[in-house]
N, C-alpha and C. Protein backbone atom coordinates (compact mmCIF):
# COMPACT_ATOMS: atom_id res chain seq x y z
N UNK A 1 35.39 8.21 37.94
CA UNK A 1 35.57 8.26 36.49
C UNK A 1 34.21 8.52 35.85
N UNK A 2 33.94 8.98 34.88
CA UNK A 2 32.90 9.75 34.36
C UNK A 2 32.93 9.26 32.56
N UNK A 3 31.91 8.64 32.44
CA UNK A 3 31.74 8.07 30.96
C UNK A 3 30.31 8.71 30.42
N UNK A 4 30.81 9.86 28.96
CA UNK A 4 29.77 10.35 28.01
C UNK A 4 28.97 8.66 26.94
N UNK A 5 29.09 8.12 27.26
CA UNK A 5 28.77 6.82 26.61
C UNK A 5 26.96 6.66 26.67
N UNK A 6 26.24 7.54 26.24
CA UNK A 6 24.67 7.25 26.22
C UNK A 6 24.32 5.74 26.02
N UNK A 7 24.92 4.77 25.87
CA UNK A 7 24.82 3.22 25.81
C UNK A 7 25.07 2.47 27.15
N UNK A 8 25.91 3.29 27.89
CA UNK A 8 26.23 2.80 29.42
C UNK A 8 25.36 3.13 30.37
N UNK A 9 24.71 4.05 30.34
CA UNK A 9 23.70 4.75 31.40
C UNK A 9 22.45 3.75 31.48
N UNK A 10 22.04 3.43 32.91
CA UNK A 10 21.61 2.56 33.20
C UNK A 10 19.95 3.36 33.12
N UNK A 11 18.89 3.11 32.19
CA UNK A 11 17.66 3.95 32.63
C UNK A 11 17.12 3.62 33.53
N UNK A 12 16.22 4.84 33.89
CA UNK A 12 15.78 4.73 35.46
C UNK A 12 14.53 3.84 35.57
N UNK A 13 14.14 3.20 34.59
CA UNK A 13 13.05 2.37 34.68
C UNK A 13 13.62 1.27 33.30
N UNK A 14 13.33 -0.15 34.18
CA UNK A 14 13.91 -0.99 33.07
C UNK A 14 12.75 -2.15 32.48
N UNK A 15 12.45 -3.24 31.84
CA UNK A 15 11.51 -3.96 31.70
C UNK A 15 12.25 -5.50 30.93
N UNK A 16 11.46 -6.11 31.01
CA UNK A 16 12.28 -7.58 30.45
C UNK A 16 10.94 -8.06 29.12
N UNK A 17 12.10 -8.46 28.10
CA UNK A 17 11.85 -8.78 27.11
C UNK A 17 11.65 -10.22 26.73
N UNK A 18 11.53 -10.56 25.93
CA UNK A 18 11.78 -12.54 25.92
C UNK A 18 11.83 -12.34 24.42
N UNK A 19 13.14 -13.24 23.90
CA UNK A 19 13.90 -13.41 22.13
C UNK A 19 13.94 -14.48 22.30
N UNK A 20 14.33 -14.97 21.08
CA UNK A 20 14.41 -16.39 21.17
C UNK A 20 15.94 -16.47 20.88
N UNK A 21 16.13 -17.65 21.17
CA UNK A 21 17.94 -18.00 21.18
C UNK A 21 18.66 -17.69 20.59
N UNK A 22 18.02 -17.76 18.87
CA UNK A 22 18.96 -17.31 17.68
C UNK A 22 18.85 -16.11 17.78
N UNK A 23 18.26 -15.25 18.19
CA UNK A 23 18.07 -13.62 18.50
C UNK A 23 19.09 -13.20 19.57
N UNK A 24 18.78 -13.95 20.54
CA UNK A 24 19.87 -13.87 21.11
C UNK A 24 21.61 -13.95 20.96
N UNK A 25 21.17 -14.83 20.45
CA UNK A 25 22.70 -15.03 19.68
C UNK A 25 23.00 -14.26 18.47
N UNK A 26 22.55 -13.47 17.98
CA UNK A 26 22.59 -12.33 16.64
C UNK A 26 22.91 -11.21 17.67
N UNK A 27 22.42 -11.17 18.51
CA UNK A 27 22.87 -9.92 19.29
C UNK A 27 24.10 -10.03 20.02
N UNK A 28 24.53 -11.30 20.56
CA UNK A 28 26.16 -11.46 21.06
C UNK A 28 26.97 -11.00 20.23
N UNK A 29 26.58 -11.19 18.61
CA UNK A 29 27.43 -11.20 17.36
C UNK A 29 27.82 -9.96 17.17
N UNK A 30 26.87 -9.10 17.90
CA UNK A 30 26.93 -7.36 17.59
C UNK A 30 27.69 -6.49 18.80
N UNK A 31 27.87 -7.80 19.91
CA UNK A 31 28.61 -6.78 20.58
C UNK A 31 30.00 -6.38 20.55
N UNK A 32 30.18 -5.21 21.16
CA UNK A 32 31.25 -4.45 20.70
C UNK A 32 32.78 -4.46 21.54
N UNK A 33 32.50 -5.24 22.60
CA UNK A 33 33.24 -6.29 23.46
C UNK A 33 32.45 -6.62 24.15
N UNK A 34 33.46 -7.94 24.61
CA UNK A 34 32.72 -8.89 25.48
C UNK A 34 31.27 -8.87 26.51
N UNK A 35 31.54 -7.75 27.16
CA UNK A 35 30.56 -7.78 28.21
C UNK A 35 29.64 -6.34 28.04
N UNK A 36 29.50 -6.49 26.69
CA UNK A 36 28.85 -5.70 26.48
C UNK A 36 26.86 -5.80 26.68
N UNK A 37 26.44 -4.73 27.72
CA UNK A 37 25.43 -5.57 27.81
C UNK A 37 24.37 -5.11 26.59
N UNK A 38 22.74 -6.21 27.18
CA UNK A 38 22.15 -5.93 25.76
C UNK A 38 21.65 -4.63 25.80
N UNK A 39 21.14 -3.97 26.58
CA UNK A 39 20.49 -2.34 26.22
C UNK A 39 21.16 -1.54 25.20
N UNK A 40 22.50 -1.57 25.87
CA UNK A 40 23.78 -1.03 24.64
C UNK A 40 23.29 -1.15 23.33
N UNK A 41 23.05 -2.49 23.06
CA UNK A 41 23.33 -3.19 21.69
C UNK A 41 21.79 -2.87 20.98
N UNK A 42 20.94 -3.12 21.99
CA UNK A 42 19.21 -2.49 21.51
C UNK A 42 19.41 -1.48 21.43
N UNK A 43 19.88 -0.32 21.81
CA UNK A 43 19.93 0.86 21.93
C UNK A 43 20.42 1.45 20.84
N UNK A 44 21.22 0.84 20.21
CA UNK A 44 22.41 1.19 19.11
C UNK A 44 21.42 1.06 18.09
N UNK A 45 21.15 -0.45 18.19
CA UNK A 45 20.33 -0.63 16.78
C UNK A 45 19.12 0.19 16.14
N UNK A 46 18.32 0.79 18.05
CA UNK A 46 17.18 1.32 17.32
C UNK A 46 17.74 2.83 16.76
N UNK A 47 18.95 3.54 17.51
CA UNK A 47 19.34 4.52 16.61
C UNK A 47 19.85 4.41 15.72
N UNK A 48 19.96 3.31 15.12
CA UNK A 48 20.47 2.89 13.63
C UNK A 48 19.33 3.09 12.85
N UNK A 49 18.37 2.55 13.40
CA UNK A 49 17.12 2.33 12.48
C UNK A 49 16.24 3.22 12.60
N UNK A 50 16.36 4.37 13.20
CA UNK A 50 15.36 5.63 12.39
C UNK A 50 15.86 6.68 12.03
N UNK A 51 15.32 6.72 10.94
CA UNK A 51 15.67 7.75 9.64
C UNK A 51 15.74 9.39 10.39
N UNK A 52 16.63 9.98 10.30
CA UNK A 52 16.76 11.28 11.12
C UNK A 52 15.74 12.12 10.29
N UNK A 53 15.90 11.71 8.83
CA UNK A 53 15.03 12.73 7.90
C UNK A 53 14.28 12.29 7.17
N UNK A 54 13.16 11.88 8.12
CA UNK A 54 11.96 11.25 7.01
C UNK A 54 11.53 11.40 5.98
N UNK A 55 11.16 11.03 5.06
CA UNK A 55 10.38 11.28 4.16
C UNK A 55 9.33 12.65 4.08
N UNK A 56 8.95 13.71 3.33
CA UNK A 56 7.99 14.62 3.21
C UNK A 56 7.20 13.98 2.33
N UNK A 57 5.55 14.75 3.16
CA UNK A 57 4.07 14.07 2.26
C UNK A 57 4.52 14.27 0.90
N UNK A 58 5.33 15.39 0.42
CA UNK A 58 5.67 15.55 -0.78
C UNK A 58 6.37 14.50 -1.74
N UNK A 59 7.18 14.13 -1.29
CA UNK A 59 7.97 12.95 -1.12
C UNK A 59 7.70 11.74 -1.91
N UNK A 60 6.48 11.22 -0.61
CA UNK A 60 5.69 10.05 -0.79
C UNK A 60 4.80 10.08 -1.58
N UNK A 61 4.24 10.83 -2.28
CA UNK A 61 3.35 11.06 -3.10
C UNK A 61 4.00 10.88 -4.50
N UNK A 62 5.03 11.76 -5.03
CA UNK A 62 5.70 11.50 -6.01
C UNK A 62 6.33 9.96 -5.97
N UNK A 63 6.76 9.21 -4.84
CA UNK A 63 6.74 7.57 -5.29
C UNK A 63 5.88 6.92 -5.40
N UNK A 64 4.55 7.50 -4.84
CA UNK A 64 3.31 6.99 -5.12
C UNK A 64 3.24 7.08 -6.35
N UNK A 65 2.78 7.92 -7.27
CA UNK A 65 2.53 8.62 -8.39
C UNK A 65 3.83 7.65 -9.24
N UNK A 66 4.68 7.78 -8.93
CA UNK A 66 6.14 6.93 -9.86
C UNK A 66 5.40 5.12 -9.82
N UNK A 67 5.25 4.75 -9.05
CA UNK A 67 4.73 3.39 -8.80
C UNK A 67 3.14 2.95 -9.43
N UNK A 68 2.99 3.91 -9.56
CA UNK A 68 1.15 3.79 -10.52
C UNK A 68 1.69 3.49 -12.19
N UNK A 69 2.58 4.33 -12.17
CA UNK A 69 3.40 4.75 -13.44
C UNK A 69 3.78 3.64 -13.86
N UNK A 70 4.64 2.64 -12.78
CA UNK A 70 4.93 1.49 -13.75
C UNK A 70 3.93 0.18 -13.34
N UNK A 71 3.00 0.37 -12.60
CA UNK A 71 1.90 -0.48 -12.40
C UNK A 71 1.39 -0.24 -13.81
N UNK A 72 0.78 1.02 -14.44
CA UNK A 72 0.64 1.12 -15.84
C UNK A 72 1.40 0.71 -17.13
N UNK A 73 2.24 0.49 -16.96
CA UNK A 73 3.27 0.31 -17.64
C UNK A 73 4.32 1.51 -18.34
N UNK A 74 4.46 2.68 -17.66
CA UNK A 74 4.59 3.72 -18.43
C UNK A 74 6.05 3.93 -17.67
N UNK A 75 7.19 3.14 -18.47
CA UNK A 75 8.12 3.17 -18.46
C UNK A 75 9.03 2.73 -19.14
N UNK A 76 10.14 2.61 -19.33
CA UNK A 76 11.09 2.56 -20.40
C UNK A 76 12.36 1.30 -19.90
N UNK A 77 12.96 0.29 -20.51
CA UNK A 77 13.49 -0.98 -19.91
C UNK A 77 14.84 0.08 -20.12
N UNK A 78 15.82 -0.74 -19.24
CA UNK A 78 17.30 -0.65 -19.62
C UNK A 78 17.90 -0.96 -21.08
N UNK A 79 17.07 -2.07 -21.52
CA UNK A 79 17.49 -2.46 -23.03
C UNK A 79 17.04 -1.29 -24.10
N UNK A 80 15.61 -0.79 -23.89
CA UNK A 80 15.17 0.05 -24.66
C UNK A 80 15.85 0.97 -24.55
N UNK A 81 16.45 1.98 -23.71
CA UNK A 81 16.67 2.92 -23.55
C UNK A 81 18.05 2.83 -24.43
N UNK A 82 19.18 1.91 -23.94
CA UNK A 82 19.97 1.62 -24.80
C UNK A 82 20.12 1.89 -25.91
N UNK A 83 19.01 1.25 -26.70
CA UNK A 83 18.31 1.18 -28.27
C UNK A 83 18.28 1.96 -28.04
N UNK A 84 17.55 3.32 -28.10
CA UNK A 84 17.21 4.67 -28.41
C UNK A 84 18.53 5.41 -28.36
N UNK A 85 19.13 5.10 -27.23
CA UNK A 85 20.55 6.26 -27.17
C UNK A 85 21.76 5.35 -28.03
N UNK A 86 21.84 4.56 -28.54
CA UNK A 86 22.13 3.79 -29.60
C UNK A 86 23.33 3.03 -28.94
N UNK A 87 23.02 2.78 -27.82
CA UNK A 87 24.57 2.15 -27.08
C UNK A 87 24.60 0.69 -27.21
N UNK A 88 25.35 -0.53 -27.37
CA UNK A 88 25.53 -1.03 -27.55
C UNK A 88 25.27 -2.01 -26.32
């Protein structure tokens, strides 16, 4: 039998980690049945957690530049804006 499952494949070089209990136990919480082991579940998470489409220098600069902006104060509240567009 033959499984496309990139979570099942055993890598050819493995290493041991050390979590602590409640970590451990956050990760039982995630598995997807029972005997699911942990690589699976590490594995999943770290392709959960990086962004396929990072950010461009372009990007980051304009939130830079946005964040100076209201470090300065050069911005406008929800209430004000209100007031101006006369909404209630």
């Amino acid at each position: 039998m033959s499984y496309n499952n990139p979570y099942l494949v055993m890598p050819e070089k493995t290493t041991t980690i050390e979590i602590t209990r409640s970590d451990r136990d956050r990760l039982n919480r995630l598995r997807r049945y029972p005997r699911e082991p942990y690589r699976a579940i590490v594995r999943r998470l770290l392709d959960q957690s990086e962004d396929p489409e990072p950010l461009s220098p372009e990007t980051i600069a304009d939130i830079q530049a946005s964040l100076n902006e209201i470090r300065r104060g050069e911005f406008v509240t929800h209430e004000e804006l209100k007031r101006d567009l006369g909404i209630d």
